[in-house]
N, C-alpha and C. Protein backbone atom coordinates (compact mmCIF):
# COMPACT_ATOMS: atom_id res chain seq x y z
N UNK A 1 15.54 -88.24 -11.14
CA UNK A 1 16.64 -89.18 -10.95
C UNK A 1 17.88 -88.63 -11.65
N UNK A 2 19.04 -88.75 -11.01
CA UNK A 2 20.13 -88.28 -11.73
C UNK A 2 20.95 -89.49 -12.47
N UNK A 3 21.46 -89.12 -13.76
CA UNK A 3 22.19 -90.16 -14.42
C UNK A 3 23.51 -89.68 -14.30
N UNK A 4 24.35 -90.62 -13.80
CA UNK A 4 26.11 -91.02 -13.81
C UNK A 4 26.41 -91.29 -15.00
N UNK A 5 27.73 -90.83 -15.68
CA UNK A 5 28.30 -91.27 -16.57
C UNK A 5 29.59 -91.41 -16.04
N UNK A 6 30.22 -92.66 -16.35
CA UNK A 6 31.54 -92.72 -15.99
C UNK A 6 32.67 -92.22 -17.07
N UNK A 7 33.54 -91.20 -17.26
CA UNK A 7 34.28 -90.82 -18.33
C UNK A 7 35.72 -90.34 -17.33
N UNK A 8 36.15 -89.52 -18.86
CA UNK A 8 37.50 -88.94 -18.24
C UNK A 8 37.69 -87.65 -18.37
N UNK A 9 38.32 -86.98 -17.27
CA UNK A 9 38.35 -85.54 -17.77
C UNK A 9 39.95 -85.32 -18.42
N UNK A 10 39.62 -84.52 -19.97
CA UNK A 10 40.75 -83.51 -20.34
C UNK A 10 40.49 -82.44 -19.99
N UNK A 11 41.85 -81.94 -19.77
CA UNK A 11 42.01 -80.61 -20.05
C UNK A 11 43.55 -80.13 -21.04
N UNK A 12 43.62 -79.36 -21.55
CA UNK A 12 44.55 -79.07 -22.86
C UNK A 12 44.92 -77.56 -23.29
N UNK A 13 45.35 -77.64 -24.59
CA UNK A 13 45.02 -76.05 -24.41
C UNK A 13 44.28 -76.28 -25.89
N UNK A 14 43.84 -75.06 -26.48
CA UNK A 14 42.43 -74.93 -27.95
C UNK A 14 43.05 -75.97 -28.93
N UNK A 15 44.33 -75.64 -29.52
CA UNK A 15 44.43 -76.41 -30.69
C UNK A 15 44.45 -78.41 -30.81
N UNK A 16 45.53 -78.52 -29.04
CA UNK A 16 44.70 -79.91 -28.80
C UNK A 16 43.11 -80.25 -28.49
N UNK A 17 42.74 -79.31 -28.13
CA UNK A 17 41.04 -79.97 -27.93
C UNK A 17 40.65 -79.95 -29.62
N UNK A 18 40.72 -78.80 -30.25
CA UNK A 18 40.32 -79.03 -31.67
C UNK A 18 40.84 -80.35 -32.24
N UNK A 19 42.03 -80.71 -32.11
CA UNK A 19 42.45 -82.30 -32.97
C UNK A 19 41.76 -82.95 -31.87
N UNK A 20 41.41 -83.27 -31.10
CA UNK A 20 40.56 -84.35 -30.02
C UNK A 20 39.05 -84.38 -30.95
N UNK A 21 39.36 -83.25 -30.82
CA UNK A 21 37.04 -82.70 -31.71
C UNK A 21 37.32 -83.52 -32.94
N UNK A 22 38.30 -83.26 -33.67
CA UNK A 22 38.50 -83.42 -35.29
C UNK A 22 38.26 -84.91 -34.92
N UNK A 23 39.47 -85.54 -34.62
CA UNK A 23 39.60 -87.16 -34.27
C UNK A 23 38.51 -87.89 -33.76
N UNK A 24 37.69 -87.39 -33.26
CA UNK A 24 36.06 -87.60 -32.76
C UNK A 24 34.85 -87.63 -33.83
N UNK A 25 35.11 -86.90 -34.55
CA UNK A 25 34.15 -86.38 -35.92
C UNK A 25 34.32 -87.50 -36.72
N UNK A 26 35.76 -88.07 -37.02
CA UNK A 26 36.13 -89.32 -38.47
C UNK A 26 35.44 -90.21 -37.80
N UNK A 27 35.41 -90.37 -36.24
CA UNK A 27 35.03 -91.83 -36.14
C UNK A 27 33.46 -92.37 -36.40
N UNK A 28 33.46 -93.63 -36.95
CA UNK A 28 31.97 -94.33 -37.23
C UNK A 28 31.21 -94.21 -35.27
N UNK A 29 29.67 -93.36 -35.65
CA UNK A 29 29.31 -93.11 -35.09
C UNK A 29 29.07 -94.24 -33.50
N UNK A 30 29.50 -95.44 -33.71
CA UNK A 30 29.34 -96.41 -32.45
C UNK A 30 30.85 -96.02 -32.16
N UNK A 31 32.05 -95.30 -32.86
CA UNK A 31 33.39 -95.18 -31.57
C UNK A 31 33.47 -93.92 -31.25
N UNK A 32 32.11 -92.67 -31.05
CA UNK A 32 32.39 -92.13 -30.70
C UNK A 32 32.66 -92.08 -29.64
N UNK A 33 33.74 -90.88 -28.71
CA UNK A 33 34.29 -90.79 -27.42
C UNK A 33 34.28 -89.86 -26.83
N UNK A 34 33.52 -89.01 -27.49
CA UNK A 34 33.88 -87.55 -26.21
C UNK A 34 32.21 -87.71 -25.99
N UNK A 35 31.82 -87.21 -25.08
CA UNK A 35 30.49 -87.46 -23.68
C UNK A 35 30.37 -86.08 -23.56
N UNK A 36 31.27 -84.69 -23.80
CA UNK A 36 30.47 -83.55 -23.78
C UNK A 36 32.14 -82.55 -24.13
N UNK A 37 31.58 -81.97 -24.75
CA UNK A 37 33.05 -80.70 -24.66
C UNK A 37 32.01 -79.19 -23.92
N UNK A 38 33.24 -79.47 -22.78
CA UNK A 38 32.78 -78.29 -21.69
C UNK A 38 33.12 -77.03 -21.98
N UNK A 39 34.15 -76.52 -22.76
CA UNK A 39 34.82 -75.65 -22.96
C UNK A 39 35.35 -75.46 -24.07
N UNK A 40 36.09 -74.32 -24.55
CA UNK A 40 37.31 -74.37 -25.15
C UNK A 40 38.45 -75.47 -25.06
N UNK A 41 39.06 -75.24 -23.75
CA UNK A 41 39.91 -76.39 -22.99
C UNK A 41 39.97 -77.62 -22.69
N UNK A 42 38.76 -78.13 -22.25
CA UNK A 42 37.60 -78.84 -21.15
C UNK A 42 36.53 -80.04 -22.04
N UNK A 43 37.47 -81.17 -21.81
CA UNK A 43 36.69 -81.87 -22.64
C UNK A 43 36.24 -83.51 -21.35
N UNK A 44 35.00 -83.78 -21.99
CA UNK A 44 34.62 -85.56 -21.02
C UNK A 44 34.45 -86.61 -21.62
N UNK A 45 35.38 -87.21 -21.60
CA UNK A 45 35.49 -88.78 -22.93
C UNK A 45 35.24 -89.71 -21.96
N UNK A 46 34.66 -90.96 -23.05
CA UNK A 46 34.45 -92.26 -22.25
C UNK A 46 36.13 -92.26 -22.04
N UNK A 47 36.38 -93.47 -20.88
CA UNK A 47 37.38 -93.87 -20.57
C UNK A 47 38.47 -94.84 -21.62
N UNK A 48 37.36 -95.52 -22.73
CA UNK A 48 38.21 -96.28 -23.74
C UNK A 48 38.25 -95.37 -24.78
N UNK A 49 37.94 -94.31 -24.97
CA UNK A 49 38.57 -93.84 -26.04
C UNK A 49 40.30 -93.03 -25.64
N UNK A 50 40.63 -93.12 -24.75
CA UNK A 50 42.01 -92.52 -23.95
C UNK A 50 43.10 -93.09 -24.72
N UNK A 51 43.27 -94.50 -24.92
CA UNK A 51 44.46 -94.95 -25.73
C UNK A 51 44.21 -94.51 -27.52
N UNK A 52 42.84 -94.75 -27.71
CA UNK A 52 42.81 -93.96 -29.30
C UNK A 52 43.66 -92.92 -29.37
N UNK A 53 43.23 -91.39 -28.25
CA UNK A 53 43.90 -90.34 -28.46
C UNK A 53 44.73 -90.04 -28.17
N UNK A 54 45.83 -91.22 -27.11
CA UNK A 54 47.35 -91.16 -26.98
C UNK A 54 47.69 -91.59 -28.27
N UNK A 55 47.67 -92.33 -28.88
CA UNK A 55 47.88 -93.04 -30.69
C UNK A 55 48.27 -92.05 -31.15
N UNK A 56 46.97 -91.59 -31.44
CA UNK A 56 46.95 -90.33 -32.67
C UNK A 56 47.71 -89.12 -32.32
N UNK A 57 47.73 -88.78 -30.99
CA UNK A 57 48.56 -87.64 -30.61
C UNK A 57 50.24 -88.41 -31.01
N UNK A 58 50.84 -89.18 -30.64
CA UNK A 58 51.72 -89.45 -30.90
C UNK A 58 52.10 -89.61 -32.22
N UNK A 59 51.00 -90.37 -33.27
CA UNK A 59 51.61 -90.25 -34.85
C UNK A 59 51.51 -88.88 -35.36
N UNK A 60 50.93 -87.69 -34.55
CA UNK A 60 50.73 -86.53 -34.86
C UNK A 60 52.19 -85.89 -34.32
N UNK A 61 52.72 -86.13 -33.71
CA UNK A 61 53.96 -85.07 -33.07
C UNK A 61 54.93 -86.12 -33.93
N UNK A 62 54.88 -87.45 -34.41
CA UNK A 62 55.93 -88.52 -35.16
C UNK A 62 55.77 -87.42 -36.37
N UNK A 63 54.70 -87.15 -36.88
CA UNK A 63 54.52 -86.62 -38.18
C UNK A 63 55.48 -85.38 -38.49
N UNK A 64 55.23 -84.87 -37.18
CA UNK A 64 55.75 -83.11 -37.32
C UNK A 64 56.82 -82.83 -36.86
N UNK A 65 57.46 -83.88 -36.49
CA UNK A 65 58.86 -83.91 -35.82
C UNK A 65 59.92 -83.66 -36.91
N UNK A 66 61.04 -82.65 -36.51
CA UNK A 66 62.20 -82.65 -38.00
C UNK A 66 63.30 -83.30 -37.41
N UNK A 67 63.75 -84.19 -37.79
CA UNK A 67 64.75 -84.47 -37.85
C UNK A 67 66.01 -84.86 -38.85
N UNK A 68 67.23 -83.57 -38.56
CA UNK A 68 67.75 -83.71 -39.32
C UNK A 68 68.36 -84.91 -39.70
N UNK A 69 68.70 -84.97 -41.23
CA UNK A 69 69.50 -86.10 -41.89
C UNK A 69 70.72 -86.42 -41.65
N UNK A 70 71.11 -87.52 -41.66
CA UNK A 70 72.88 -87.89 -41.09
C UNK A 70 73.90 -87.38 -41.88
């Protein structure tokens, strides 16, 4: 019998899949979200973990952003 999983596909380039992996690792083991990393690139998350890793990608580029002073 074959089993379905319903998820989402990424694709990225290494250093975003590594912060996806990282951000996957902190979480308490019932929010984990990735369903398999295919690749380097190539990752399959449940579908609710998608807004987690828009979040975090965004306080991550808020973080590293320079902006100069007035």
């Amino acid at each position: 019998m074959v089993n379905a999983t319903k998820g989402v596909f990424i694709s990225c380039d290494i250093p975003m899949a590594q912060f996806i992996i990282t951000l996957n690792a902190q979480q308490p083991a019932n929010r984990k979200f990735i369903i398999h990393v295919l690749d380097n690139t190539h990752l399959f998350i449940q579908p609710d973990g998608v807004g987690t890793i828009r979040t975090k990608i965004q306080e991550f580029r808020d973080q590293n952003t320079y902006e100069k002073p007035p």
